[in-house]
C-alpha atoms as a PDB file:
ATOM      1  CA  UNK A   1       7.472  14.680   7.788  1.00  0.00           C
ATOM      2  CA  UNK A   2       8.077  12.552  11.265  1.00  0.00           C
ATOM      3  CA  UNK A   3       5.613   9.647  11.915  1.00  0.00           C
ATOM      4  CA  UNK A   4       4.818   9.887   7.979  1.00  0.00           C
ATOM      5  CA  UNK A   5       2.422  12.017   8.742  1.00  0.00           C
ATOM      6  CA  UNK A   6       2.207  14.343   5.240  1.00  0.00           C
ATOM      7  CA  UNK A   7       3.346  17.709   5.827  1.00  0.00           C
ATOM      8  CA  UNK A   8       0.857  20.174   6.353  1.00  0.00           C
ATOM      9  CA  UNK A   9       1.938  22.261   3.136  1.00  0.00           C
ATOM     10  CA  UNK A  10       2.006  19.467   1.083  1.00  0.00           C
ATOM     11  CA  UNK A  11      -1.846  17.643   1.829  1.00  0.00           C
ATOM     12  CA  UNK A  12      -4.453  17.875  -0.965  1.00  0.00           C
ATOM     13  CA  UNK A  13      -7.777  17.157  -0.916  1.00  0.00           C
ATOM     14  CA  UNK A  14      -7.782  13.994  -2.665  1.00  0.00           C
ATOM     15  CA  UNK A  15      -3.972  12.632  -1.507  1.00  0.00           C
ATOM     16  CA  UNK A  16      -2.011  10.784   1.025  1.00  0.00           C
ATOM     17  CA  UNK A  17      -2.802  11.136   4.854  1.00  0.00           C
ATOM     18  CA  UNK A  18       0.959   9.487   5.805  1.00  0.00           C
ATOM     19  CA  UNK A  19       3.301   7.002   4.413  1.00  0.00           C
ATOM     20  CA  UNK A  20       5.515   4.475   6.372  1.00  0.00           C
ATOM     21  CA  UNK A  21       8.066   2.530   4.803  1.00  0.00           C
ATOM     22  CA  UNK A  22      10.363  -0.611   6.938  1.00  0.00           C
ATOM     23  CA  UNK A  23      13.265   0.489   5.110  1.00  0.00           C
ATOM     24  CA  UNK A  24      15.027   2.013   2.158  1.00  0.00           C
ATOM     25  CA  UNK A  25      15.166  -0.494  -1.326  1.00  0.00           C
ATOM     26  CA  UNK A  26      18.843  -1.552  -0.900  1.00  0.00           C
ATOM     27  CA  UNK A  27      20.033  -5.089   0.054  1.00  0.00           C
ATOM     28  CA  UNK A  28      18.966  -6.854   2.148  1.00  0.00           C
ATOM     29  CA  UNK A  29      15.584  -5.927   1.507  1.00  0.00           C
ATOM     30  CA  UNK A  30      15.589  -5.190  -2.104  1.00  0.00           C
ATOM     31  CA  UNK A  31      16.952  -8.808  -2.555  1.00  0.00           C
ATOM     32  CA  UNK A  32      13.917 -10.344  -0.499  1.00  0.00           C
ATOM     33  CA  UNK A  33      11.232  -7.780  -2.348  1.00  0.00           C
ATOM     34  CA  UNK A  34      12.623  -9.098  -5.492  1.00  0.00           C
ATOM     35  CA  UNK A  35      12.290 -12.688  -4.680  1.00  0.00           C
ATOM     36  CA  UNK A  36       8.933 -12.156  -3.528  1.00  0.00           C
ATOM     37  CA  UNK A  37       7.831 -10.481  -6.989  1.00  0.00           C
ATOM     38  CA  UNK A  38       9.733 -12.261  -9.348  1.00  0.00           C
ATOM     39  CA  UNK A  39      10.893 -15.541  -8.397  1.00  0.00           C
ATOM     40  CA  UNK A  40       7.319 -15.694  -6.496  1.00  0.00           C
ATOM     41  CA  UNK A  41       9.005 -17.092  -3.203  1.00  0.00           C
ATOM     42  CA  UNK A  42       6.082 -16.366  -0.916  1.00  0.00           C
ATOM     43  CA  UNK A  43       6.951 -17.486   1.744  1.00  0.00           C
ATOM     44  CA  UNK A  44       9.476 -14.320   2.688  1.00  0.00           C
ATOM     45  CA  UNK A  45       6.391 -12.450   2.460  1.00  0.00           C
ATOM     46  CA  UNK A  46       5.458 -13.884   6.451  1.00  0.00           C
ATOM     47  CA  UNK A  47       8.919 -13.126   7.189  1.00  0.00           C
ATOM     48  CA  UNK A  48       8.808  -9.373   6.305  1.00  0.00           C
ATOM     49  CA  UNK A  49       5.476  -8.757   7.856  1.00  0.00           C
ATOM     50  CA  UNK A  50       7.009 -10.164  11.329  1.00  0.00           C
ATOM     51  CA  UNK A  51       9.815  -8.281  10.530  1.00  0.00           C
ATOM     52  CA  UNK A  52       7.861  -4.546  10.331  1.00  0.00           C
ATOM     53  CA  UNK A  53       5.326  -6.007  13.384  1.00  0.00           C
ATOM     54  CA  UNK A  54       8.467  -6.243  15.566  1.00  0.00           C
ATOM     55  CA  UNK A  55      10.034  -3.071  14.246  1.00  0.00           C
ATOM     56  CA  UNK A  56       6.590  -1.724  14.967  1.00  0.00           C
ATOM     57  CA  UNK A  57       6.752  -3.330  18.491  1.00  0.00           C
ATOM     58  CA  UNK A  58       9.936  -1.339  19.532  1.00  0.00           C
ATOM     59  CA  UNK A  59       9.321   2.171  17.369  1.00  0.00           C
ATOM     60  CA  UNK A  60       5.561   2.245  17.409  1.00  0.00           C
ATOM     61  CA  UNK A  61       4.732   4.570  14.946  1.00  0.00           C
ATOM     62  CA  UNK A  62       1.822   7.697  14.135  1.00  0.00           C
ATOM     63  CA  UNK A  63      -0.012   5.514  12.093  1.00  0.00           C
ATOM     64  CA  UNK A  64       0.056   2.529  14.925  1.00  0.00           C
ATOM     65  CA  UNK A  65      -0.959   5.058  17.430  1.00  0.00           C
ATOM     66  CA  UNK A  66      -3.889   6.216  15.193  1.00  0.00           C
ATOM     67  CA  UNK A  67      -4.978   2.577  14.901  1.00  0.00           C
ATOM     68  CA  UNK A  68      -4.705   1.770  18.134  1.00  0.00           C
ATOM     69  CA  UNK A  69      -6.607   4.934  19.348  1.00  0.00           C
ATOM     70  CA  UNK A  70      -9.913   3.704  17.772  1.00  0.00           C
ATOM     71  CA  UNK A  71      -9.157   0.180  18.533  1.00  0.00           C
ATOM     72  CA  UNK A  72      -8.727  -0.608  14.995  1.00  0.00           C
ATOM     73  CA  UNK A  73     -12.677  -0.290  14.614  1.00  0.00           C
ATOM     74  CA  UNK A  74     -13.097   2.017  11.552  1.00  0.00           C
ATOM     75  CA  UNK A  75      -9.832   0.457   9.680  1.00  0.00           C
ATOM     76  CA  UNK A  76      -9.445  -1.364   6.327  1.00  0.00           C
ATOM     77  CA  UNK A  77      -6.548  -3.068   4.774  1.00  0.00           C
ATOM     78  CA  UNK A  78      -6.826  -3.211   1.214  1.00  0.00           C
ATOM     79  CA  UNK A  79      -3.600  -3.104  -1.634  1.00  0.00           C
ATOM     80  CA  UNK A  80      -2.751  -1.558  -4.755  1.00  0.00           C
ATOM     81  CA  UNK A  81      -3.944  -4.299  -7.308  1.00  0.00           C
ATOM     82  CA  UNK A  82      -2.491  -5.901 -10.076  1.00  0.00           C
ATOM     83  CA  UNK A  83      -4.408  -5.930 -13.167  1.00  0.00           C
ATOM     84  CA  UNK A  84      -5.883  -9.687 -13.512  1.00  0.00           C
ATOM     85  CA  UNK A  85      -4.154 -10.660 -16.558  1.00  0.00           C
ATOM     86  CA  UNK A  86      -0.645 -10.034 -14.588  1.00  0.00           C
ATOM     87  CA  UNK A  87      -2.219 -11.764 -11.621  1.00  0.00           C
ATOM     88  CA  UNK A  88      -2.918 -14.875 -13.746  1.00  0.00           C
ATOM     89  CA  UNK A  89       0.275 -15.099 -14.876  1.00  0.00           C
ATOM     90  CA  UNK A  90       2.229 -14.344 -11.411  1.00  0.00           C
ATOM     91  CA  UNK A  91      -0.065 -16.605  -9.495  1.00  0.00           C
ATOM     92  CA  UNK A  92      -0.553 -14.499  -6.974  1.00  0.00           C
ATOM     93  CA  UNK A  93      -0.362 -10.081  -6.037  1.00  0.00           C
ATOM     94  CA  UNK A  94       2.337  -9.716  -3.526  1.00  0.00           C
ATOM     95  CA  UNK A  95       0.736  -6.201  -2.076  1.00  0.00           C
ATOM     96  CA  UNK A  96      -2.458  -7.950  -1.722  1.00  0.00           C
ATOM     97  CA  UNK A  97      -0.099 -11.153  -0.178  1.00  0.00           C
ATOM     98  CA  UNK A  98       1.407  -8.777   2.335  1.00  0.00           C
ATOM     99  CA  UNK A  99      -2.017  -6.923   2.989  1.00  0.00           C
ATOM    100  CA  UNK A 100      -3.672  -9.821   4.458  1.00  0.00           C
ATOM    101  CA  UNK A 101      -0.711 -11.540   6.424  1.00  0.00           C
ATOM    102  CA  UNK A 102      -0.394  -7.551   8.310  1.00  0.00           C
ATOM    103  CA  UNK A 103      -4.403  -7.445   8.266  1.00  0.00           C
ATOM    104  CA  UNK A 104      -4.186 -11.204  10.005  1.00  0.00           C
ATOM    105  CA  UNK A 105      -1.498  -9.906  12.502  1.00  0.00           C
ATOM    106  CA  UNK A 106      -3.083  -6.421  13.424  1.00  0.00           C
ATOM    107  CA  UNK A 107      -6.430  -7.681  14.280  1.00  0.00           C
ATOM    108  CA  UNK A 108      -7.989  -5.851  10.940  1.00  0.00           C
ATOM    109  CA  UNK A 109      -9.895  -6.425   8.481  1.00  0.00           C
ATOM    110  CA  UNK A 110      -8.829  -6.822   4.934  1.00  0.00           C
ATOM    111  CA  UNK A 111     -11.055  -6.043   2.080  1.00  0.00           C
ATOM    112  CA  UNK A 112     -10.065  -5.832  -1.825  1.00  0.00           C
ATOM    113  CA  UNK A 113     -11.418  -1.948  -2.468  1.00  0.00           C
ATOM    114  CA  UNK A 114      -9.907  -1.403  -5.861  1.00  0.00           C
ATOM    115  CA  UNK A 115      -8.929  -3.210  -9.063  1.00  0.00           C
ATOM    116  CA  UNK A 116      -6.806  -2.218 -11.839  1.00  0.00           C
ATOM    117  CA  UNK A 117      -8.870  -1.423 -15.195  1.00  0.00           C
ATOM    118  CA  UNK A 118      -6.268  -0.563 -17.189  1.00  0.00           C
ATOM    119  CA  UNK A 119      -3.365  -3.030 -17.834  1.00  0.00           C
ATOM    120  CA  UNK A 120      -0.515  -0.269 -17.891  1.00  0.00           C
ATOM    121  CA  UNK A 121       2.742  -1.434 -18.668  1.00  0.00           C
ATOM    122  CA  UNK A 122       5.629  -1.929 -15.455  1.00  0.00           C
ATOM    123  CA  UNK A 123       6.656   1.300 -13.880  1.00  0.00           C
ATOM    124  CA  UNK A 124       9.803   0.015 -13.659  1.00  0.00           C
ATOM    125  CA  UNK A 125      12.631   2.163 -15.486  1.00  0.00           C
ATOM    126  CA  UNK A 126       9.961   4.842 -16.214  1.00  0.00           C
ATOM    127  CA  UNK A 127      10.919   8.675 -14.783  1.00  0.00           C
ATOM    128  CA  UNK A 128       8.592  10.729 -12.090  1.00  0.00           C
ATOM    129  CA  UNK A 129       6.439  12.333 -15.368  1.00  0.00           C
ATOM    130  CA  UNK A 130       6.210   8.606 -17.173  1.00  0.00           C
ATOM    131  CA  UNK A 131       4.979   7.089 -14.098  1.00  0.00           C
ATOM    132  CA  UNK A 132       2.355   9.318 -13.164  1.00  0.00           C
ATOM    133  CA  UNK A 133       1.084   9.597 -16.674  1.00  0.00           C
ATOM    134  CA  UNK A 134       1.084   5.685 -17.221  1.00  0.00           C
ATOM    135  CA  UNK A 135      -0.958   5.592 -13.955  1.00  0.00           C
ATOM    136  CA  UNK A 136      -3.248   8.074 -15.030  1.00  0.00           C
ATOM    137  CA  UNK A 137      -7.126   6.447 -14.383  1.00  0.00           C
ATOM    138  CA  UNK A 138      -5.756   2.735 -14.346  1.00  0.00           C
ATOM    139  CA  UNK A 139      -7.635   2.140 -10.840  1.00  0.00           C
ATOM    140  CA  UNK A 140     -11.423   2.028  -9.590  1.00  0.00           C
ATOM    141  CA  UNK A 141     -13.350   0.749  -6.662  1.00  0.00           C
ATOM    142  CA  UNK A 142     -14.249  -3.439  -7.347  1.00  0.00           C
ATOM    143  CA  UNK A 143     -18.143  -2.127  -6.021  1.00  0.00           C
ATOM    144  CA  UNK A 144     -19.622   1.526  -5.389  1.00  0.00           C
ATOM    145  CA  UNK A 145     -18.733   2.302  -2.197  1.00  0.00           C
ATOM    146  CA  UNK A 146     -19.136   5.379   0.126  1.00  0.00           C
ATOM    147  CA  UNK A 147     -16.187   3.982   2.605  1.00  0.00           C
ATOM    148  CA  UNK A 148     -16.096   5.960   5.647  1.00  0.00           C
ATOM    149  CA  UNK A 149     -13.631   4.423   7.209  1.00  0.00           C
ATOM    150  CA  UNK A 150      -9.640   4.707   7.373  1.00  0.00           C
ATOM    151  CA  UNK A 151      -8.271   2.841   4.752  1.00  0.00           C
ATOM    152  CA  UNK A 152      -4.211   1.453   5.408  1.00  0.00           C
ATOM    153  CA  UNK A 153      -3.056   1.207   1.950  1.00  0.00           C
ATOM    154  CA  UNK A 154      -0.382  -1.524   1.086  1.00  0.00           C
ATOM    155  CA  UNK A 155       2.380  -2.072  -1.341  1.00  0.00           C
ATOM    156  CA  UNK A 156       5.948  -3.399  -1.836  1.00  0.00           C
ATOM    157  CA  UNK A 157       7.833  -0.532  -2.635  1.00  0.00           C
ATOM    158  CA  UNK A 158       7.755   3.540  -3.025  1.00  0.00           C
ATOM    159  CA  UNK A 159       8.934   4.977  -5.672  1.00  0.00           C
ATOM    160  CA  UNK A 160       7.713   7.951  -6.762  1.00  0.00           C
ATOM    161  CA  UNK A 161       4.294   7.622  -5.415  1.00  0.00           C
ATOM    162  CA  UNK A 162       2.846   7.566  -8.436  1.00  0.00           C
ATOM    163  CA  UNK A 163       0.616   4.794  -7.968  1.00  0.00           C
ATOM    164  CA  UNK A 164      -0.228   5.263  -4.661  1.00  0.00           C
ATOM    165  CA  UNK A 165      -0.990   8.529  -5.067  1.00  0.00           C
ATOM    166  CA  UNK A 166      -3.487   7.268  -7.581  1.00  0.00           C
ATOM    167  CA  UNK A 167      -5.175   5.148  -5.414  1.00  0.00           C
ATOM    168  CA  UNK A 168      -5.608   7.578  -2.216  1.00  0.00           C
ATOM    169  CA  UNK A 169      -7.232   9.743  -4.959  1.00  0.00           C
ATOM    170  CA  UNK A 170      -9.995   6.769  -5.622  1.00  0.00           C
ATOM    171  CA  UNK A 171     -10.237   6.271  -2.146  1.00  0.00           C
ATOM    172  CA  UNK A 172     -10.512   9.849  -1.201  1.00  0.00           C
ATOM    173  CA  UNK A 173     -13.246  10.373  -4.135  1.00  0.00           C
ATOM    174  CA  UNK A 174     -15.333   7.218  -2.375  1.00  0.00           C
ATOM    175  CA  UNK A 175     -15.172   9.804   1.044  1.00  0.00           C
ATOM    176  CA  UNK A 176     -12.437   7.686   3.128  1.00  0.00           C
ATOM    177  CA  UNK A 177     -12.116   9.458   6.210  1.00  0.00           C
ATOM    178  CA  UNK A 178      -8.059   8.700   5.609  1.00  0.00           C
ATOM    179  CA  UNK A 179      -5.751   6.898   3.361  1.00  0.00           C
ATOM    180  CA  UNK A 180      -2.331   5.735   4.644  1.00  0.00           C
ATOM    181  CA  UNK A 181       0.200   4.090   2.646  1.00  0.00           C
ATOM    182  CA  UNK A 182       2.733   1.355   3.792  1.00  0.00           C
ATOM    183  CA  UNK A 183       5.341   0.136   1.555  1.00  0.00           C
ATOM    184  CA  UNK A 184       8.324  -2.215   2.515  1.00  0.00           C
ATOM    185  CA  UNK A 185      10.678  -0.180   0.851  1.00  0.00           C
ATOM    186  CA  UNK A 186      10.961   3.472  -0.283  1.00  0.00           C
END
């Protein structure tokens, strides 16, 4: 709906509060996303995170205006985690990557909230159903936590939402007041 705000017929208990995305996963920015991930050029990450702070800047959205509105105090930047044996072998999570370069910029803190306990295989090629049931109880917190706080959810790209839908509903379950998801790409 507008700001990314979810509709009001579509919220559940345990889902999404918004979702803002810089841009739709086409060229330019599917070629730099891609980099990022898979030829593990990092350093584009800094350039997309200026690139979505100045976007931000001009077309301030809902989500900025929330922030803003409590002066960032009861906000967390955390991302959707990779499970550690893909971490080892990338290097490096490029959500996680992006999370704490925006985190740095905004003025927020950034704090690793979940971890991945099941090593699912890539979403990539799967359909809506496949995704969502490959998801299926792969994440939990990294500590008990009762979070009370806004939570600003990061990832590289929206597809079907499976995965971030998965998250919010950890998040949600640990009694975060909201959970937000920003992806580069949608």
């Amino acid at each position: 709906s507008i700001g990314g705000l979810t509709h009001p017929f579509c919220i559940r208990r345990y889902g999404l509060d918004g979702l803002w995305s810089l841009g739709i996963y086409q060229d330019p920015l599917k070629r730099a996303i891609q980099k990022i991930k898979y030829r593990w050029i990092k350093e584009l990450a800094g350039d997309l995170v200026d690139i979505l702070i100045e976007y931000w800047a001009r077309n301030p959205p809902i989500l900025l205006d929330q922030i803003k509105k409590s002066q960032g105090k009861d906000w967390v930047i955390t991302s959707i985690p990779l499970h550690w044996s893909r971490k080892n072998w990338r290097g490096f999570n490029q959500a996680e990557l992006l999370a704490k370069l925006l985190a740095k910029k905004l003025g927020l803190k950034y704090q690793e909230l979940l971890k991945r306990k099941i090593n699912t295989k890539t979403q990539v090629g799967l359909d809506s159903y496949s995704r969502r049931k490959n998801i299926k109880g792969a994440f939990s917190l990294t500590k008990p936590y009762t979070l009370n706080a806004n939570i600003l959810l990061i990832d590289d790209v929206w597809t079907t939402g499976a995965t971030l839908k998965e998250c919010a509903k950890v998040l949600k379950r640990a009694r975060a007041k909201s959970v937000w998801a920003l992806t580069l790409a949608r």
